[in-house]
Protein backbone atom coordinates (compact mmCIF):
# COMPACT_ATOMS: atom_id res chain seq x y z
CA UNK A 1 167.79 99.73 114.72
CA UNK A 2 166.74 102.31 112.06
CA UNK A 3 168.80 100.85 109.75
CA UNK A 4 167.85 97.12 110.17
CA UNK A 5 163.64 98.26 110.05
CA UNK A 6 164.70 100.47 106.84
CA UNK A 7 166.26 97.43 104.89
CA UNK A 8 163.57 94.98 105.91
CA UNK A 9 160.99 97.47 104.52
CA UNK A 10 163.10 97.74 101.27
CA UNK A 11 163.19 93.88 101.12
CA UNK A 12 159.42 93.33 101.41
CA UNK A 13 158.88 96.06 99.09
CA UNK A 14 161.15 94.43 96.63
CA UNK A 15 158.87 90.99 97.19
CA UNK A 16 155.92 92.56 96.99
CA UNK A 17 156.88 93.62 93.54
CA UNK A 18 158.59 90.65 92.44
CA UNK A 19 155.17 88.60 93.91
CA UNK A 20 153.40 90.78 91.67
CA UNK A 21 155.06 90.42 88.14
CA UNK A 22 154.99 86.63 88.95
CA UNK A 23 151.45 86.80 89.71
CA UNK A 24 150.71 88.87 86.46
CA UNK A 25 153.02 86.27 84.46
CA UNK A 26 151.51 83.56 85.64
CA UNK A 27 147.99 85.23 84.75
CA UNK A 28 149.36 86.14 81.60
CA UNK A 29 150.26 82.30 80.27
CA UNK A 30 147.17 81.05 81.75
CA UNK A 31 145.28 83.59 79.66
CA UNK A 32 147.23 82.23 76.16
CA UNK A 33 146.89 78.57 77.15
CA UNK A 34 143.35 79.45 77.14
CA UNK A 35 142.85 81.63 73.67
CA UNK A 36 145.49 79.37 72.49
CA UNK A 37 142.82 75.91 73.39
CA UNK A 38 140.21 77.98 72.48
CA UNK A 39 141.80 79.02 69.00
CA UNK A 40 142.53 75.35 68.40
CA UNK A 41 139.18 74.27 69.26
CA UNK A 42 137.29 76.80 66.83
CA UNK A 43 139.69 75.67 64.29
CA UNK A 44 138.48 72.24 64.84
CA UNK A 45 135.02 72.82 65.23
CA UNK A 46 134.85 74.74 61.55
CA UNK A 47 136.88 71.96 59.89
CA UNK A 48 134.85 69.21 61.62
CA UNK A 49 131.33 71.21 60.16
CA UNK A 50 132.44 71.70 56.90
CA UNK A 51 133.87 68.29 56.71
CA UNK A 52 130.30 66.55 58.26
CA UNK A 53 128.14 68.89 55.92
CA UNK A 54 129.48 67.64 52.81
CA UNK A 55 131.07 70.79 51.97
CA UNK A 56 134.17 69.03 50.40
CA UNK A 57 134.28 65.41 49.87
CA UNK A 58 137.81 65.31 50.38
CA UNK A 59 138.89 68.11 53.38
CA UNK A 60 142.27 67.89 51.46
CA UNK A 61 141.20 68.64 47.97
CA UNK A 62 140.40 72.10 46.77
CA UNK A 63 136.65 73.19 46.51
């Protein structure tokens, strides 16, 4: 009996851990989706400004 409540304790430690770097992981890429939007977004935004301002004629060209 001892032995069978000892390895179930070992198992749900084990899946408690496990649980918890999948947790953090998925946490983790749902952080860089989000800078990664955001990055792309504040790129787009800047070009878009200097491109409605009439900073450069051409976006293409050199200033």
């Amino acid at each position: 009996m001892l032995y069978e409540r000892c390895g179930r304790l070992l198992h749900a430690e084990r899946n408690r851990r496990l649980f918890g770097r999948l947790k953090q992981q998925k946490t983790a890429e749902t952080e860089k989706i989000s800078l990664s939007r955001a990055l792309h977004d504040a790129k787009h935004v800047s070009f878009g400004w200097k491109y409605m301002s009439g900073v450069h004629a051409n976006p293409l060209s050199p200033a």
